[in-house]
N, C-alpha and C. Protein backbone atom coordinates (compact mmCIF):
# COMPACT_ATOMS: atom_id res chain seq x y z
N UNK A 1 24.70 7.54 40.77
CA UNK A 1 23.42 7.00 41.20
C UNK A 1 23.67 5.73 42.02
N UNK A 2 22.90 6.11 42.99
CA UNK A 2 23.16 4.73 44.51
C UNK A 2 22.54 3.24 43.90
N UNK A 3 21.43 3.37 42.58
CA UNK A 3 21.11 2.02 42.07
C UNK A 3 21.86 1.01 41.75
N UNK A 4 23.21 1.79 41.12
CA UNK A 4 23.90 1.05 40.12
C UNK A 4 24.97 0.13 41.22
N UNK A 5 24.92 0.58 42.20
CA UNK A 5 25.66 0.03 43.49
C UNK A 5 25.35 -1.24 44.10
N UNK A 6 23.70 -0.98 44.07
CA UNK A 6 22.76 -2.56 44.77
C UNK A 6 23.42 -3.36 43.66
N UNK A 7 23.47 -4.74 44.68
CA UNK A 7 23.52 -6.21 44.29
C UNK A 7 22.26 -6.82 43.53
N UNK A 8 23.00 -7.88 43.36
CA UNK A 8 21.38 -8.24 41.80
C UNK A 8 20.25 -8.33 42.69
N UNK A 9 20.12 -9.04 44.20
CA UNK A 9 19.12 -9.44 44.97
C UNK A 9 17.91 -8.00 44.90
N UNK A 10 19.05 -6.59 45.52
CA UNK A 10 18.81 -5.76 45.94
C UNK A 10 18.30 -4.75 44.69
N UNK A 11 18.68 -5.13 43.63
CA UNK A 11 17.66 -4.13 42.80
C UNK A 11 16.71 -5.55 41.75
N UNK A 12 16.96 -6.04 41.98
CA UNK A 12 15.12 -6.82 41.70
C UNK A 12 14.17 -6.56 43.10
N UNK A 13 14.62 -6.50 44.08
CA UNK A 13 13.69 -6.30 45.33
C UNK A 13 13.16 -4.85 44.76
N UNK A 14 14.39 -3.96 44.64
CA UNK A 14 13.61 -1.70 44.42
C UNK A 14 12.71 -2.08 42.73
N UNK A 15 12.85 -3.08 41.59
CA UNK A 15 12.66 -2.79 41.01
C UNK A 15 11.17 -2.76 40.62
N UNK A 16 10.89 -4.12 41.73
CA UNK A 16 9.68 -4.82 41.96
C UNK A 16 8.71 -3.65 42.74
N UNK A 17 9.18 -3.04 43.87
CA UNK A 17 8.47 -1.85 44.40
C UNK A 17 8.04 -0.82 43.21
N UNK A 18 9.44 -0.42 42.43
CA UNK A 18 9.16 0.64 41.83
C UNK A 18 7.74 0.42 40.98
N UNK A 19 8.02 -1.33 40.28
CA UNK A 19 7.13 -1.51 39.02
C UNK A 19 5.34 -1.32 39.77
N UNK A 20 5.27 -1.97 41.00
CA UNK A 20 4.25 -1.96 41.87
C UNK A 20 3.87 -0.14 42.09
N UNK A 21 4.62 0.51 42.30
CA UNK A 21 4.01 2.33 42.82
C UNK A 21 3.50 2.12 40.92
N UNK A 22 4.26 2.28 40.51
CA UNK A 22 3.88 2.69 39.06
C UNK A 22 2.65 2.08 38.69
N UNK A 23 2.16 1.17 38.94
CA UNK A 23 1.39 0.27 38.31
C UNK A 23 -0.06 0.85 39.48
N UNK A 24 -0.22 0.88 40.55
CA UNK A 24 -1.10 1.72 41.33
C UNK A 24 -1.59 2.89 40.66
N UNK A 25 -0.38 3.82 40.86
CA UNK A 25 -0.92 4.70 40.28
C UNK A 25 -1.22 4.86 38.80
N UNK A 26 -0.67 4.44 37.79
CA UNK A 26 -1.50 4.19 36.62
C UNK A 26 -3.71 3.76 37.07
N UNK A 27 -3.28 3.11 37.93
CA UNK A 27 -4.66 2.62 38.50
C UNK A 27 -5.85 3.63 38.92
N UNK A 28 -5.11 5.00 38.76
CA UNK A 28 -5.88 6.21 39.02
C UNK A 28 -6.66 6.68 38.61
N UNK A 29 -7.42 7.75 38.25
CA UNK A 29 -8.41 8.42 37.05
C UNK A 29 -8.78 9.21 37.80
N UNK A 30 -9.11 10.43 36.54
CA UNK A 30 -10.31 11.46 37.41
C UNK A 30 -11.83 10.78 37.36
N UNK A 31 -12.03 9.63 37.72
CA UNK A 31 -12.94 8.94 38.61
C UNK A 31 -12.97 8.49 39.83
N UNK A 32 -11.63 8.52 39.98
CA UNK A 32 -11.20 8.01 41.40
C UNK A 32 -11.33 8.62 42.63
N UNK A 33 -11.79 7.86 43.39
CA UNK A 33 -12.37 8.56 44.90
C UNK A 33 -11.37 9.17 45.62
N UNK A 34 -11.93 10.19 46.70
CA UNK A 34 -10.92 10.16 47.67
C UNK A 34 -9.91 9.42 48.14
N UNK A 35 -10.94 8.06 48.65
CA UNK A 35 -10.92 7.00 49.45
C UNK A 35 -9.86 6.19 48.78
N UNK A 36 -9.74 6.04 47.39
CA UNK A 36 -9.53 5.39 46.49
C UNK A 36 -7.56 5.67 46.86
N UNK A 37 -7.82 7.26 46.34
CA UNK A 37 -6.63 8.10 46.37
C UNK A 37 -5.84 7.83 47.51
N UNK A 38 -6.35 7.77 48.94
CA UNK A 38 -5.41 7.86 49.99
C UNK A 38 -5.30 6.33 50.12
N UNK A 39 -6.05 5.30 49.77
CA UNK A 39 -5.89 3.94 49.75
C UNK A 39 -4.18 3.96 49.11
N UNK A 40 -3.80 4.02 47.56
CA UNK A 40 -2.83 4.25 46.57
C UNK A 40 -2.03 4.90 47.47
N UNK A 41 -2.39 5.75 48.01
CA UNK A 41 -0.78 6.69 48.39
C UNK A 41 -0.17 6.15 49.62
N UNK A 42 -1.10 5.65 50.34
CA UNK A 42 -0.58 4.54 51.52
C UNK A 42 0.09 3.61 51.13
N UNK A 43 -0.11 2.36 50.28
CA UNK A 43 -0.29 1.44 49.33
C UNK A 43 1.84 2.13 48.75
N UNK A 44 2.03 3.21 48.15
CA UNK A 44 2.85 3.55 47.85
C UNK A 44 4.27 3.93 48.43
N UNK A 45 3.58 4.49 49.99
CA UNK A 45 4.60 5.03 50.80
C UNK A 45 5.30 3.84 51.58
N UNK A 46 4.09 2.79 51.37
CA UNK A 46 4.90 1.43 52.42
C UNK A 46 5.62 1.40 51.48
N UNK A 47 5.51 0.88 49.92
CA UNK A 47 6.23 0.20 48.98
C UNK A 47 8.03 1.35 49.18
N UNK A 48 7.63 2.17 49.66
CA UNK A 48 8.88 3.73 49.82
C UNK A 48 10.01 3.00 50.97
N UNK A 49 8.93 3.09 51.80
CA UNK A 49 9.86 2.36 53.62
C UNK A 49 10.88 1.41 52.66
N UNK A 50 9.93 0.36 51.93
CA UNK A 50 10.52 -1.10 51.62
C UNK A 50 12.20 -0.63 50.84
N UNK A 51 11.92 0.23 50.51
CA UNK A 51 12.62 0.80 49.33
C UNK A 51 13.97 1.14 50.19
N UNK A 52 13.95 1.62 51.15
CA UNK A 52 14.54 2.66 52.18
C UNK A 52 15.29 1.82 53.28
N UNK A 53 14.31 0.70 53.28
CA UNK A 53 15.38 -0.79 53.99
C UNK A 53 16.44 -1.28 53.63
N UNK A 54 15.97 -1.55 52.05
CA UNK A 54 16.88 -1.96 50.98
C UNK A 54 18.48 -1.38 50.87
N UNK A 55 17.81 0.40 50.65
CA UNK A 55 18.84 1.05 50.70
C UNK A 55 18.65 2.54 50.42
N UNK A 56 19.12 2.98 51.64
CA UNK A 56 18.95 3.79 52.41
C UNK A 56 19.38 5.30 51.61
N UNK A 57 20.64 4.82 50.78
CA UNK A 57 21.14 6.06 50.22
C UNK A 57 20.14 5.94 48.65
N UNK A 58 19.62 5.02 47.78
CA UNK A 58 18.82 5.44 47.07
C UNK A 58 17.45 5.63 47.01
N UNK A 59 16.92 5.49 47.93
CA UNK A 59 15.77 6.18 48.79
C UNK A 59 15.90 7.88 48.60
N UNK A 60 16.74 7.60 49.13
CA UNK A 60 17.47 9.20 49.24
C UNK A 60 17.22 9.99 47.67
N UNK A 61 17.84 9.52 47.19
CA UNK A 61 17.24 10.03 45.67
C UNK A 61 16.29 9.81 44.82
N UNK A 62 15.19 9.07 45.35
CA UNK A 62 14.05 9.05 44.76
C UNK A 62 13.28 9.91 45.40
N UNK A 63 13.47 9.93 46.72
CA UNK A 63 12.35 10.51 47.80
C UNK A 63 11.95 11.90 47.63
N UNK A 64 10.45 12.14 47.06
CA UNK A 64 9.94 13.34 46.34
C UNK A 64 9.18 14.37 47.93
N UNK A 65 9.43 13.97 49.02
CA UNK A 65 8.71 14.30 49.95
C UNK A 65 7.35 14.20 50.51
N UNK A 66 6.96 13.36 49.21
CA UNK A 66 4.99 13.25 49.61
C UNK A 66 5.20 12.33 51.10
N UNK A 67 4.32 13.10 51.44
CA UNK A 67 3.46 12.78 52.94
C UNK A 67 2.26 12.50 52.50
């Protein structure tokens, strides 16, 4: 696993993204709007890029394909 590789800087930066997607989507419900929904998944995919700057090869293994 490409995590165990990042430097301390570099996985408090992925860990902080990760805790942020997680914490969004917990933010969900079957109350939640459309609007709501594609807000979160935008909201998520930047937090992805950020992820992917960081480092490139564990991106790679998180990356589930959502568009």
């Amino acid at each position: 696993m490409y995590y165990t590789k990042l430097n301390k800087k570099e996985k408090f930066q992925v860990d902080v993204l990760l805790h942020l997607n997680t914490a969004l989507t917990s933010e969900l419900g079957t109350d939640s709007t459309n609007d709501e929904r594609k807000f979160i998944k935008a909201l998520r995919r930047d937090n992805l890029r950020k992820i992917k700057e960081i480092s490139p090869a564990f991106y790679k293994e998180i990356d589930d394909g959502e568009r």
